[in-house]
PDB file of N, CA and C in Angstrom:
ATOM      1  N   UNK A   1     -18.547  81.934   0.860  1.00  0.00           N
ATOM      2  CA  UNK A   1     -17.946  80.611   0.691  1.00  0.00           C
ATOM      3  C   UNK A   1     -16.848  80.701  -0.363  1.00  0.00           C
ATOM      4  N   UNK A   2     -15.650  80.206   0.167  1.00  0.00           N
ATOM      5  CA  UNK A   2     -14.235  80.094  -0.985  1.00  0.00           C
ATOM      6  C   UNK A   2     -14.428  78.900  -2.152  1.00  0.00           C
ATOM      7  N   UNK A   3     -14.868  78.922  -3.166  1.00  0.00           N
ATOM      8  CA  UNK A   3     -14.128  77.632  -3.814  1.00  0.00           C
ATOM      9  C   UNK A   3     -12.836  77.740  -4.005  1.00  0.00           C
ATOM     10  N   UNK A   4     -12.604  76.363  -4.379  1.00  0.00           N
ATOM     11  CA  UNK A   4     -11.239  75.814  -5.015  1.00  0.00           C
ATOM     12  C   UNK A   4     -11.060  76.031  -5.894  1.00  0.00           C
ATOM     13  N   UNK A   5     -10.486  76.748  -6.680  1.00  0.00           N
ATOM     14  CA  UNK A   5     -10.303  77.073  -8.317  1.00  0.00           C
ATOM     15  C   UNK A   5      -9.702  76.073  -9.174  1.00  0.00           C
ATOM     16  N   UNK A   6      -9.162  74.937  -8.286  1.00  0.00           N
ATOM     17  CA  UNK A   6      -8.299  73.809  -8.892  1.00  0.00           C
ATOM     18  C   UNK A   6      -9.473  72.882  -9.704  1.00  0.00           C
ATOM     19  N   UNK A   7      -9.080  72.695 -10.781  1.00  0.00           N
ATOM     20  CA  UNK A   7      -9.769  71.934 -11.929  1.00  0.00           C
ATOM     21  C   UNK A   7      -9.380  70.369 -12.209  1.00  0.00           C
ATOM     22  N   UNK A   8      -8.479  70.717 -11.998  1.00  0.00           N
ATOM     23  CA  UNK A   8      -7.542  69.446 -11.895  1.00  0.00           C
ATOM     24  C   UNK A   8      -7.082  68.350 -10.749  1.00  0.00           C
ATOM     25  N   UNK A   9      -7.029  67.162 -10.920  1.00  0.00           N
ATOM     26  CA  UNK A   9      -6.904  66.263  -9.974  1.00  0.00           C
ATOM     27  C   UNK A   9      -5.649  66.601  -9.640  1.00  0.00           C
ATOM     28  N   UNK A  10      -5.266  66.785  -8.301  1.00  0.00           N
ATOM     29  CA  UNK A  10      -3.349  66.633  -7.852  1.00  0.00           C
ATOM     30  C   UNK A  10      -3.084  65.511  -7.268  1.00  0.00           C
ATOM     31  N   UNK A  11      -1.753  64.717  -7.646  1.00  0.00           N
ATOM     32  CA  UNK A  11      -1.104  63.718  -6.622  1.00  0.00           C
ATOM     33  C   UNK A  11      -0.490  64.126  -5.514  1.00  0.00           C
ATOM     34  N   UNK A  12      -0.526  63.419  -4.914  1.00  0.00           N
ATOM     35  CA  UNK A  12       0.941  63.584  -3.942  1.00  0.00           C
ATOM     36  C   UNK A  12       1.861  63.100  -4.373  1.00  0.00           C
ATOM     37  N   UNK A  13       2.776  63.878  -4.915  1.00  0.00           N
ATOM     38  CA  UNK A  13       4.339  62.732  -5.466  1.00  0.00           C
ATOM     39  C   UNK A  13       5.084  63.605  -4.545  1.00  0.00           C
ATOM     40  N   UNK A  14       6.284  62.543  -4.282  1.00  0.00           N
ATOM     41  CA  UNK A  14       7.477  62.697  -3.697  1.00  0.00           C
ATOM     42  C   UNK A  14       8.656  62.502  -5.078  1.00  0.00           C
ATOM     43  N   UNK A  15       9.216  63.482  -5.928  1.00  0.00           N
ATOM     44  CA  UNK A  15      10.073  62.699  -6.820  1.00  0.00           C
ATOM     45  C   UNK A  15      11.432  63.973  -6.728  1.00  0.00           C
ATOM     46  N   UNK A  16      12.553  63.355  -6.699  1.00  0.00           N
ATOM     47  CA  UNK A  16      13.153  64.072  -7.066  1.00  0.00           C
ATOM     48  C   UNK A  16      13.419  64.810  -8.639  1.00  0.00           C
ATOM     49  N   UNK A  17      13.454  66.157  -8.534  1.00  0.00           N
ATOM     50  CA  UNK A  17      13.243  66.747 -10.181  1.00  0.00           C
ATOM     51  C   UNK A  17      14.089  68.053  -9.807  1.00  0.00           C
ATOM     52  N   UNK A  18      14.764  68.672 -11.076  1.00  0.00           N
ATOM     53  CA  UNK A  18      15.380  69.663 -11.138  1.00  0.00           C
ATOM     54  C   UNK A  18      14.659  70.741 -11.992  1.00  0.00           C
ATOM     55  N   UNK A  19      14.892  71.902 -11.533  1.00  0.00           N
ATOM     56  CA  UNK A  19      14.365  73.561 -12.640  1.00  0.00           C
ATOM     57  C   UNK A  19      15.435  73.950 -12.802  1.00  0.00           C
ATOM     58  N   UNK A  20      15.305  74.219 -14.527  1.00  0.00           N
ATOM     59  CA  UNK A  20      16.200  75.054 -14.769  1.00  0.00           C
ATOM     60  C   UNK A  20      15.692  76.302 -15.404  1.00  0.00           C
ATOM     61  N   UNK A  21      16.466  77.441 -15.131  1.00  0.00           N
ATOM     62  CA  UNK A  21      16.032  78.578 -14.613  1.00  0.00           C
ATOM     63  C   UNK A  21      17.405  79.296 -16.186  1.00  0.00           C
ATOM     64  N   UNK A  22      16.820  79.278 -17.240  1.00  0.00           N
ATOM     65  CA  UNK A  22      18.227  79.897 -17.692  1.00  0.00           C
ATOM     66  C   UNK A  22      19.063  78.985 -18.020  1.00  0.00           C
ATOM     67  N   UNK A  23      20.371  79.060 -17.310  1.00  0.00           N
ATOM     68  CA  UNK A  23      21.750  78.036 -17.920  1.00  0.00           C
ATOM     69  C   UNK A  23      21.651  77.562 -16.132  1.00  0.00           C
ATOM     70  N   UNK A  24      20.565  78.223 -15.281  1.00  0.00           N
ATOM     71  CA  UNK A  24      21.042  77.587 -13.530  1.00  0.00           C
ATOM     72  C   UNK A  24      20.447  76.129 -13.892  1.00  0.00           C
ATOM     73  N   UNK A  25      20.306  75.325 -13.174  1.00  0.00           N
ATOM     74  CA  UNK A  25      19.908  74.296 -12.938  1.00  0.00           C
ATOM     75  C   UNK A  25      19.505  73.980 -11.263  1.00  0.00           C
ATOM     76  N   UNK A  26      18.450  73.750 -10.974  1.00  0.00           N
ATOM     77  CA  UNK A  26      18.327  73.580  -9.514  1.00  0.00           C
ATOM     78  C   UNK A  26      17.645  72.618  -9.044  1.00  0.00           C
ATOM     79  N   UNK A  27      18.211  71.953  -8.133  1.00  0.00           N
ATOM     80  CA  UNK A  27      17.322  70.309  -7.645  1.00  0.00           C
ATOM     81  C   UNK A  27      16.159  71.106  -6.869  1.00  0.00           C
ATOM     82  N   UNK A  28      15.251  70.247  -6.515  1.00  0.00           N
ATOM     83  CA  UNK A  28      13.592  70.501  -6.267  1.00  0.00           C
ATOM     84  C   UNK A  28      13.203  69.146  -6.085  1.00  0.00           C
ATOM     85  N   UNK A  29      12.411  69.325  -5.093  1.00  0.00           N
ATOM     86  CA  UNK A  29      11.657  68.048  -5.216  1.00  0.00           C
ATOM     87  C   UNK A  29      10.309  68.811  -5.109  1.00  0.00           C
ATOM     88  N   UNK A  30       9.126  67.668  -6.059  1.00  0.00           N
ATOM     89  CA  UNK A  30       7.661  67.539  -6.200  1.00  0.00           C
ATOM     90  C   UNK A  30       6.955  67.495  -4.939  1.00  0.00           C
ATOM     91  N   UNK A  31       5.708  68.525  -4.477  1.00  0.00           N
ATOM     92  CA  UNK A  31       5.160  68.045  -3.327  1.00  0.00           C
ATOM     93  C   UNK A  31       3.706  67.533  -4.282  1.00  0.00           C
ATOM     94  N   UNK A  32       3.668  67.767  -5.208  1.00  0.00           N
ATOM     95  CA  UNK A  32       1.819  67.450  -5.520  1.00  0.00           C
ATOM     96  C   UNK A  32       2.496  67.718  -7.287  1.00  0.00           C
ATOM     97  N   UNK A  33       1.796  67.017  -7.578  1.00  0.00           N
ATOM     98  CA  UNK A  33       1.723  67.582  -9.480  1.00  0.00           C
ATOM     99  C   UNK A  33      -0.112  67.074  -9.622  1.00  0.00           C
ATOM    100  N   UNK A  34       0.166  67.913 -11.290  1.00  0.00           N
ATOM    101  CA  UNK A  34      -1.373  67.672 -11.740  1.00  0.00           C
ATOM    102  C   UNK A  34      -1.099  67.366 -13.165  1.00  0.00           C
ATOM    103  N   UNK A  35      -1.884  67.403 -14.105  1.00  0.00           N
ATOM    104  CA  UNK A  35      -1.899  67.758 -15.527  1.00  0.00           C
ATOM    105  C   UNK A  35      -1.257  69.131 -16.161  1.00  0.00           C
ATOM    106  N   UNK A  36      -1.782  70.016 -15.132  1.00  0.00           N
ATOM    107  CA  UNK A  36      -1.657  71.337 -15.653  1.00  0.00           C
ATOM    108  C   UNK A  36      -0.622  71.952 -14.381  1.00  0.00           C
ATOM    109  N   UNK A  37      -0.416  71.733 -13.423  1.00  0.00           N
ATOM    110  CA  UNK A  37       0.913  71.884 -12.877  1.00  0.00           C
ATOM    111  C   UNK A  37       1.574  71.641 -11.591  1.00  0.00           C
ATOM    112  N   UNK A  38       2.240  71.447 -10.268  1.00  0.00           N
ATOM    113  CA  UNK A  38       3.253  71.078 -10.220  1.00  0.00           C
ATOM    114  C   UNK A  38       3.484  72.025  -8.670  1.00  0.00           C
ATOM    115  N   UNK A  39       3.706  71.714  -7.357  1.00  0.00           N
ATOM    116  CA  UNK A  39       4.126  72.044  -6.318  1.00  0.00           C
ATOM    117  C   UNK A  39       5.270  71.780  -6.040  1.00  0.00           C
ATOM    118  N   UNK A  40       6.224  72.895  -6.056  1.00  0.00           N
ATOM    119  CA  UNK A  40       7.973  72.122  -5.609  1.00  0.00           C
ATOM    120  C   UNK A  40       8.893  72.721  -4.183  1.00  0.00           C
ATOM    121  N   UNK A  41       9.312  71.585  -3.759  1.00  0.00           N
ATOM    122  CA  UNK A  41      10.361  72.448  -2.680  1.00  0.00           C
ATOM    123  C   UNK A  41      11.532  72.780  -3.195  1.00  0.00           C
ATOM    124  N   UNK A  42      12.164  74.006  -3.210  1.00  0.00           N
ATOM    125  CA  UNK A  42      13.216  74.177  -2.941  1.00  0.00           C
ATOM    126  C   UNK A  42      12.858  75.379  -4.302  1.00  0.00           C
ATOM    127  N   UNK A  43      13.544  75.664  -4.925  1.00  0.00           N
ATOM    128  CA  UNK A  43      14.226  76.777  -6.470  1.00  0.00           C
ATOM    129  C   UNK A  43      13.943  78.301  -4.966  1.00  0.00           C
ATOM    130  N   UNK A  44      14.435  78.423  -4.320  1.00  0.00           N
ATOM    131  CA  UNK A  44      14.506  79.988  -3.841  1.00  0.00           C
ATOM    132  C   UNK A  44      14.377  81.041  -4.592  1.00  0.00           C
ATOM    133  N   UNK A  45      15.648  80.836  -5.638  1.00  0.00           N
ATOM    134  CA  UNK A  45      15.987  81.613  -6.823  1.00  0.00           C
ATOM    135  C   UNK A  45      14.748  82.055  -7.779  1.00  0.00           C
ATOM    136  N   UNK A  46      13.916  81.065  -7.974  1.00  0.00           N
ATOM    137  CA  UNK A  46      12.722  81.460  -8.723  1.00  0.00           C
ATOM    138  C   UNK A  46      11.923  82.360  -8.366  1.00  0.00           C
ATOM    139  N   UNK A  47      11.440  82.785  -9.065  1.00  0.00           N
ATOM    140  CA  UNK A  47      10.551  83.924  -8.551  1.00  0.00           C
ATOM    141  C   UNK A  47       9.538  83.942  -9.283  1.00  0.00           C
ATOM    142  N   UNK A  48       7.866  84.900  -9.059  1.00  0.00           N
ATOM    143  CA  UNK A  48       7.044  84.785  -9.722  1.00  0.00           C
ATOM    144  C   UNK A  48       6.597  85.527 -11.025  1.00  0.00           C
ATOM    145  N   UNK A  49       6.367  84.556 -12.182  1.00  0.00           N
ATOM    146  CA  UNK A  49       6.602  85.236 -13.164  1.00  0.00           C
ATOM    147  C   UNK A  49       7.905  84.939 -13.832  1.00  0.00           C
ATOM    148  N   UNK A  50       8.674  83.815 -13.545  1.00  0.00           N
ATOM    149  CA  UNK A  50       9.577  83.379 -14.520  1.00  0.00           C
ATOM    150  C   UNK A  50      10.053  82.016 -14.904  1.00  0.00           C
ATOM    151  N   UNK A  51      10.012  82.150 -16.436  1.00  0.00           N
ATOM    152  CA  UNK A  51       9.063  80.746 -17.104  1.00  0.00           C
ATOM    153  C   UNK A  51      10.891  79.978 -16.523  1.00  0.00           C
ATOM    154  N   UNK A  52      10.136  78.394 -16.215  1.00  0.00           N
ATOM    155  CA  UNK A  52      11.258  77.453 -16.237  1.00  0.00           C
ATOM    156  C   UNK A  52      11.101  76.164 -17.089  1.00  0.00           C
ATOM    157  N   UNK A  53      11.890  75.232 -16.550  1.00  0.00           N
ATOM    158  CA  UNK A  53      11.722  73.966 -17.146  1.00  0.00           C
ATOM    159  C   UNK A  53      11.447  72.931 -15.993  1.00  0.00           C
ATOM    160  N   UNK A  54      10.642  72.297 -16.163  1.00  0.00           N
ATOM    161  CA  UNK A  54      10.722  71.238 -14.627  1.00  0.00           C
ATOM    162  C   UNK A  54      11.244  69.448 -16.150  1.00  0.00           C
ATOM    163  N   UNK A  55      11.740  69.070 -14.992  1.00  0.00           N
ATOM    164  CA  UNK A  55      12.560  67.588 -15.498  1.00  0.00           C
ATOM    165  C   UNK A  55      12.977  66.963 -14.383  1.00  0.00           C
ATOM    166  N   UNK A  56      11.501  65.680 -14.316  1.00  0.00           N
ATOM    167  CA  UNK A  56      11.320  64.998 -13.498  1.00  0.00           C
ATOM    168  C   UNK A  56      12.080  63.153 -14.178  1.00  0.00           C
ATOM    169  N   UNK A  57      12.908  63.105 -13.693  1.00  0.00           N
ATOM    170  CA  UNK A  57      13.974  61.416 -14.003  1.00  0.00           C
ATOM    171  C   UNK A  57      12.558  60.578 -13.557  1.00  0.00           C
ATOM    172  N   UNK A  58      11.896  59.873 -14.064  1.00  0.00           N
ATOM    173  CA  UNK A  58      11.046  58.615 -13.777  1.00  0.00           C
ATOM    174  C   UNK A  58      11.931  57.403 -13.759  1.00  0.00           C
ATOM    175  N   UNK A  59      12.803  57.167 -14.806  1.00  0.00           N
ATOM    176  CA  UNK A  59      13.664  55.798 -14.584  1.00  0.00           C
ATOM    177  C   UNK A  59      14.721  56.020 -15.487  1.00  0.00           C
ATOM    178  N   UNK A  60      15.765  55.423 -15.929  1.00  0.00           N
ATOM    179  CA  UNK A  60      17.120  55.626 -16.576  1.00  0.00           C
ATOM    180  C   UNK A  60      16.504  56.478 -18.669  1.00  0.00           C
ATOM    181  N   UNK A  61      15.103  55.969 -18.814  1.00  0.00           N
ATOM    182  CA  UNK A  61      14.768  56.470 -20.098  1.00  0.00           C
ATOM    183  C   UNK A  61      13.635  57.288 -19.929  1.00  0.00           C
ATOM    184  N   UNK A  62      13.128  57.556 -19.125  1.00  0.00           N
ATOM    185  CA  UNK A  62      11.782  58.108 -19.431  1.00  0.00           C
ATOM    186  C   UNK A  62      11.879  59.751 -18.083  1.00  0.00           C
ATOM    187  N   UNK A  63      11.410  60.436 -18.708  1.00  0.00           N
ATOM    188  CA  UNK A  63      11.501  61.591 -18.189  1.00  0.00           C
ATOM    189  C   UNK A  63      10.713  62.304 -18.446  1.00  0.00           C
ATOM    190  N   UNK A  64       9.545  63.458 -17.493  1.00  0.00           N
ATOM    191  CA  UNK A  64       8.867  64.349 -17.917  1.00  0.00           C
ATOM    192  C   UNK A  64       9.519  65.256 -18.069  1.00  0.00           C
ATOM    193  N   UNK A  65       9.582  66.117 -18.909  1.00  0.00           N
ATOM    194  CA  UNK A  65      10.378  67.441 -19.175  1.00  0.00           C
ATOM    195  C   UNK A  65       8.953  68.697 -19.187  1.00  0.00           C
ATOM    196  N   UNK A  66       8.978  69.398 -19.198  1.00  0.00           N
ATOM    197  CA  UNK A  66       7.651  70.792 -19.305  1.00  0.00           C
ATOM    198  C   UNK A  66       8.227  71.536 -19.215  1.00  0.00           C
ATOM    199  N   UNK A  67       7.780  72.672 -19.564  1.00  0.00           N
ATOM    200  CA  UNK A  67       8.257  74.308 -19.454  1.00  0.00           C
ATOM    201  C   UNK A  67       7.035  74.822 -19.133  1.00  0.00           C
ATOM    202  N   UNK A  68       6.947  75.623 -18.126  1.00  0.00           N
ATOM    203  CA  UNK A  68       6.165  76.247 -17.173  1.00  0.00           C
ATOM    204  C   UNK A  68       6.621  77.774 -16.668  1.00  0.00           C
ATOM    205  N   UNK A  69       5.834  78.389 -15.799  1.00  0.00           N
ATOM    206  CA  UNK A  69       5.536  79.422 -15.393  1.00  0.00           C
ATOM    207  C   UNK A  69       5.666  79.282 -13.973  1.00  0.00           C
ATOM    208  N   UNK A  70       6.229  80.052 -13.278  1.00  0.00           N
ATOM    209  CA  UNK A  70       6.155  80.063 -11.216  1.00  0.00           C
ATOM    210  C   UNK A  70       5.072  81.091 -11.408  1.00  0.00           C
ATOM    211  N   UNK A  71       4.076  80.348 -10.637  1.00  0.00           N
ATOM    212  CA  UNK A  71       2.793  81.406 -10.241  1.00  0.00           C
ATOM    213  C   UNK A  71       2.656  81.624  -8.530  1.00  0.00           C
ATOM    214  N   UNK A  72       3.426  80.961  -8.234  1.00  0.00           N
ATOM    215  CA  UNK A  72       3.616  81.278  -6.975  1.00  0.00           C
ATOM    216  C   UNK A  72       4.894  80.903  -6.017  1.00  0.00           C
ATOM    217  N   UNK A  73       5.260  81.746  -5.370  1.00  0.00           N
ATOM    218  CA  UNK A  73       7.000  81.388  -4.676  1.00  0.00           C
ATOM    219  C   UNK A  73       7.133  82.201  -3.183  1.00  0.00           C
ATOM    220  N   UNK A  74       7.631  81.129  -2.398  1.00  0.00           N
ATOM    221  CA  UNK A  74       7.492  81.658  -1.079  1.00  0.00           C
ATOM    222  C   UNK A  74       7.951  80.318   0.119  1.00  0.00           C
ATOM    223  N   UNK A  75       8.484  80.713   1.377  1.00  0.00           N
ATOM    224  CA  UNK A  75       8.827  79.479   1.949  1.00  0.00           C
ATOM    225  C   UNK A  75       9.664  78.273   1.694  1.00  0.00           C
ATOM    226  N   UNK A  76      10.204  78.468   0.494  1.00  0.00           N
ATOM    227  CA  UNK A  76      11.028  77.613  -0.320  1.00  0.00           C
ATOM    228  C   UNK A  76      10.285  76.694  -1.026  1.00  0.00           C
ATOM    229  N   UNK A  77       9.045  77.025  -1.553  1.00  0.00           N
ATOM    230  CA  UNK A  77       8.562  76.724  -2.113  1.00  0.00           C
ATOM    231  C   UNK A  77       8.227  77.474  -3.688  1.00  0.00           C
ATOM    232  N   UNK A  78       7.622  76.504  -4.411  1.00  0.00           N
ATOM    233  CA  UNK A  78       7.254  77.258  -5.898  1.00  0.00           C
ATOM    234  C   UNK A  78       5.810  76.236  -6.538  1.00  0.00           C
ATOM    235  N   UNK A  79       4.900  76.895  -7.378  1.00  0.00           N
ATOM    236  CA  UNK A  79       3.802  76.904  -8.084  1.00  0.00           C
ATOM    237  C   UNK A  79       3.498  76.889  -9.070  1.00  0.00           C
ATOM    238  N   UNK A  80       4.331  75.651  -9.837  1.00  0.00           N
ATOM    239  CA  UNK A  80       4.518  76.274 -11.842  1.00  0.00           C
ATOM    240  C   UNK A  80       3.129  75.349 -12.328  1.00  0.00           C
ATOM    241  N   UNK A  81       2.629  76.799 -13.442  1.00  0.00           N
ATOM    242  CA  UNK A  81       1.432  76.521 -13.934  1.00  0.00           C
ATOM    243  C   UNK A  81       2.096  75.494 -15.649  1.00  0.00           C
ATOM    244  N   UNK A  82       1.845  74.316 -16.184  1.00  0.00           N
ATOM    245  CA  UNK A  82       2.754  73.785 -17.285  1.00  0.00           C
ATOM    246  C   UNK A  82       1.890  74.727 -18.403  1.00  0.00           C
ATOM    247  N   UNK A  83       2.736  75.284 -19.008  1.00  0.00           N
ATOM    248  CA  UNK A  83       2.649  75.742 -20.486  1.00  0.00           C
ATOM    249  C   UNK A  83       3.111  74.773 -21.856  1.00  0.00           C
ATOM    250  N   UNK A  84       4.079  73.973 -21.965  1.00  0.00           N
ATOM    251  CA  UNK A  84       4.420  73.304 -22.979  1.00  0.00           C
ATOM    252  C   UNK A  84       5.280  71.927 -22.435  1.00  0.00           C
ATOM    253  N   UNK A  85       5.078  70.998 -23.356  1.00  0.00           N
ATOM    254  CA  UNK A  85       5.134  69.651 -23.089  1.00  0.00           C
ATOM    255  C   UNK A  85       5.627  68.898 -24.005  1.00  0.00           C
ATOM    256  N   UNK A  86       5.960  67.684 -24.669  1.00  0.00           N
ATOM    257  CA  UNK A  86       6.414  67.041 -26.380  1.00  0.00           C
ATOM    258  C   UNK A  86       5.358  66.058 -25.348  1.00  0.00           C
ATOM    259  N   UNK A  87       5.207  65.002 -26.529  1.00  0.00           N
ATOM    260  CA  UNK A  87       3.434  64.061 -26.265  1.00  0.00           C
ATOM    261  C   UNK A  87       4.277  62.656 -25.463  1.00  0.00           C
ATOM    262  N   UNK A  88       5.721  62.444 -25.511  1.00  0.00           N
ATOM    263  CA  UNK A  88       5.796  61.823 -24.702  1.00  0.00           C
ATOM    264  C   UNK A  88       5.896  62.041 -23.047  1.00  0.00           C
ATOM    265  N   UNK A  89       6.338  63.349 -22.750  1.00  0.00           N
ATOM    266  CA  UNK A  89       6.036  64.078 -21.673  1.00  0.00           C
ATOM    267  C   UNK A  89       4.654  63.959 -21.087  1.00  0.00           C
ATOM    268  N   UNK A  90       4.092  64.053 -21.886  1.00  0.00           N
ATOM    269  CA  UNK A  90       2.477  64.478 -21.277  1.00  0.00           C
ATOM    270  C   UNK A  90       1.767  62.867 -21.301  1.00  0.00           C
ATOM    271  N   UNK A  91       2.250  61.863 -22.336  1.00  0.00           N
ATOM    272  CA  UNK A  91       1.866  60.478 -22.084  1.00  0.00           C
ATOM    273  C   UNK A  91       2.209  59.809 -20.451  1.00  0.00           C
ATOM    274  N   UNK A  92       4.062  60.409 -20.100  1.00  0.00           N
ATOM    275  CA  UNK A  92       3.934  59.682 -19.000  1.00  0.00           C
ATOM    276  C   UNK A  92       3.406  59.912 -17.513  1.00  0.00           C
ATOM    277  N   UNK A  93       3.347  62.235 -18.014  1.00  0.00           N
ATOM    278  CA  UNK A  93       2.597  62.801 -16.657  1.00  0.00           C
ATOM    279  C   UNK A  93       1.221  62.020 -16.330  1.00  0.00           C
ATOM    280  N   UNK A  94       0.545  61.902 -17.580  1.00  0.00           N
ATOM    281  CA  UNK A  94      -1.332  61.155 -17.778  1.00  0.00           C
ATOM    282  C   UNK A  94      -1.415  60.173 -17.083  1.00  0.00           C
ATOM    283  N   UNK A  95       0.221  58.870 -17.598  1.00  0.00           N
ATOM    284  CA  UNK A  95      -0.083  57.947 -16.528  1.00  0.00           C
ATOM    285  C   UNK A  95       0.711  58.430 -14.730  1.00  0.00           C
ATOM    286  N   UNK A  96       1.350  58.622 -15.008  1.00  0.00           N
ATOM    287  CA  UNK A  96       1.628  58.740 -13.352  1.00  0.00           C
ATOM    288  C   UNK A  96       0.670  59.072 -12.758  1.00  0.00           C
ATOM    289  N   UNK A  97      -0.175  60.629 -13.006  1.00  0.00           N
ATOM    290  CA  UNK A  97      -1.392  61.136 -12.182  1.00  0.00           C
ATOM    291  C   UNK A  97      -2.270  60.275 -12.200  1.00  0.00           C
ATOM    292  N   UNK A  98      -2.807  59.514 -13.302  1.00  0.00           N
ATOM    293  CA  UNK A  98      -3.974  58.502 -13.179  1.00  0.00           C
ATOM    294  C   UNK A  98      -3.656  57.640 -12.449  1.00  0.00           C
ATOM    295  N   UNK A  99      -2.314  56.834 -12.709  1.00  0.00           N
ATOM    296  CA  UNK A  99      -2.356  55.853 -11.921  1.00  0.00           C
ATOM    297  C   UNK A  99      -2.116  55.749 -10.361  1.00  0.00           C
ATOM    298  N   UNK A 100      -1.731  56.723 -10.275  1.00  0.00           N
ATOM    299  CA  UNK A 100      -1.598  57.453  -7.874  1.00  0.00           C
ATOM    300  C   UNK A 100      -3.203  58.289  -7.754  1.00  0.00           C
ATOM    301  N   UNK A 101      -4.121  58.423  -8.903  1.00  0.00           N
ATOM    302  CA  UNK A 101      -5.362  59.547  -8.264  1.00  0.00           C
ATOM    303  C   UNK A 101      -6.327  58.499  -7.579  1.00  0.00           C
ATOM    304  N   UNK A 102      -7.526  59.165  -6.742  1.00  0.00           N
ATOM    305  CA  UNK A 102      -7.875  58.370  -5.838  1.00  0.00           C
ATOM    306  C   UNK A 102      -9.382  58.186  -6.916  1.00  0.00           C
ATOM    307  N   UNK A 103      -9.563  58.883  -7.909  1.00  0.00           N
ATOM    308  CA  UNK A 103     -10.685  58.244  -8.943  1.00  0.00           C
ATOM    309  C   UNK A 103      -9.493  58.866 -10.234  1.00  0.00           C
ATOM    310  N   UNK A 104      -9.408  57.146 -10.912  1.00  0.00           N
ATOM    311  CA  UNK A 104      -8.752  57.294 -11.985  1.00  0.00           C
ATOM    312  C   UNK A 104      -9.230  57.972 -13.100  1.00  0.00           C
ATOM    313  N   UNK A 105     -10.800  57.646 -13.027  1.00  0.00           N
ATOM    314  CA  UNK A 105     -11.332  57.862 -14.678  1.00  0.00           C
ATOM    315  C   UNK A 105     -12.250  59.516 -14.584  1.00  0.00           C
ATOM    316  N   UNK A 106     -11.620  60.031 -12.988  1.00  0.00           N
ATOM    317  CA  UNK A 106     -12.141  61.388 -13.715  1.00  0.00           C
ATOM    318  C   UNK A 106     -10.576  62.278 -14.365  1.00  0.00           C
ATOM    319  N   UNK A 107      -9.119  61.575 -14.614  1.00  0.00           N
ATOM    320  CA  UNK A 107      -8.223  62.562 -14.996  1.00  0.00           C
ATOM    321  C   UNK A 107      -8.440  62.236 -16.732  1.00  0.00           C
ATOM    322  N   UNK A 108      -9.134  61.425 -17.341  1.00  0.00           N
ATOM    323  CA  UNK A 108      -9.970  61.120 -18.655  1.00  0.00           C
ATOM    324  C   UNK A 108     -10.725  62.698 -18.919  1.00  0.00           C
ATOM    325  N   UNK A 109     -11.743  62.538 -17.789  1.00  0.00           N
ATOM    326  CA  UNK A 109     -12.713  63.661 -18.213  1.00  0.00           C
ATOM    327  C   UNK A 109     -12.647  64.901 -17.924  1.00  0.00           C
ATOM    328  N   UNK A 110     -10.753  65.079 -16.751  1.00  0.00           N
ATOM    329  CA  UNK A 110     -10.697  66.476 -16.886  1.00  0.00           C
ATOM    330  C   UNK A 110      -9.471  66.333 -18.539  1.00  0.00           C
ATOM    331  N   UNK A 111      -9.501  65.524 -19.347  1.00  0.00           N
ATOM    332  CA  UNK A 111      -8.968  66.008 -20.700  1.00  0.00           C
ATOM    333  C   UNK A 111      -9.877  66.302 -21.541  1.00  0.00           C
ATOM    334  N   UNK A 112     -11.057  65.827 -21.407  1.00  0.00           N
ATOM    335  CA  UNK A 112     -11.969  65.994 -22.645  1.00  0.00           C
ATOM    336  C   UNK A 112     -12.069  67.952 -21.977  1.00  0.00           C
ATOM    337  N   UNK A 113     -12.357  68.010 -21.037  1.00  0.00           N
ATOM    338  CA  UNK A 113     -12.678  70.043 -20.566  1.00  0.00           C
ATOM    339  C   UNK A 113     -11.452  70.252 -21.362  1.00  0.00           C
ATOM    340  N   UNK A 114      -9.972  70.272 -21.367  1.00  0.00           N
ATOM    341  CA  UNK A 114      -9.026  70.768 -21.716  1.00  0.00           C
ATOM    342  C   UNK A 114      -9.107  71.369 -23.160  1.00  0.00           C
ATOM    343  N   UNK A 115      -9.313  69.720 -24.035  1.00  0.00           N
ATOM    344  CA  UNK A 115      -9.747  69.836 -25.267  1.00  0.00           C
ATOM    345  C   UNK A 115     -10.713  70.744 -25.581  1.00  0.00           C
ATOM    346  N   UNK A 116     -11.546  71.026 -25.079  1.00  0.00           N
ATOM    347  CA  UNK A 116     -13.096  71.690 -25.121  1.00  0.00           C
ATOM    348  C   UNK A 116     -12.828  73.118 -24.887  1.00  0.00           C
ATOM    349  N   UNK A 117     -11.625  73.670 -24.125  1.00  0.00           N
ATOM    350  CA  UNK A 117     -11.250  74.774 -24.119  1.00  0.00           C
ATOM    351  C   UNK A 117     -10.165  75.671 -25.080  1.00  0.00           C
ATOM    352  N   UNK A 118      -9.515  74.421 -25.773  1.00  0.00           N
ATOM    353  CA  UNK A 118      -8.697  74.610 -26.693  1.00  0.00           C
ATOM    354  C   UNK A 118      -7.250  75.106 -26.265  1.00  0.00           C
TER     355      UNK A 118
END
């Protein structure tokens, strides 16, 4: 029997967001995000094993920004695991995922595991 190794709740978002890769910059759009990271179409260029930035526009002020890792790339697709965040980043990823997940109050108790892992 396979488990799922995924720990984390994923959305389905549709958002337009860009990686930048270096000084490239490349549009992408979101097929799924989580807490901890992030399904995208398009960066070709990326490859696995090289850290980017994802910067997702929510509205004219608010923006997730992260720096992440491609853990997986293929099909025009990419797999970034998030490594680093500033707390307003990660305030508005918390609400977006909570507020689209289909049980809100378990993306609460996958933070308390996070914490608990350090």
């Amino acid at each position: 029997m396979t488990r799922d190794k995924r720990r984390t709740t994923r959305i389905n978002a549709d958002f337009d967001a860009y990686v930048t890769v270096g000084d490239v910059v490349l549009p992408v759009a979101t097929k799924n995000i989580s807490l901890k990271g992030a399904l995208l179409d398009g960066c070709d260029e990326c490859l696995v094993g090289t850290t980017c930035e994802l910067n997702i526009p929510l509205a004219p002020n608010i923006r997730i920004v992260v720096e992440g890792d491609v853990v997986r790339a293929g099909d025009n697709e990419i797999a970034m695991i998030f490594r680093e965040m500033d707390d307003l980043s990660f305030a508005s990823l918390h609400r977006l995922v909570q507020l689209n997940a289909s049980d809100p109050e378990a993306i609460d108790e996958e933070l308390k595991h996070f914490s608990q892992r350090g």
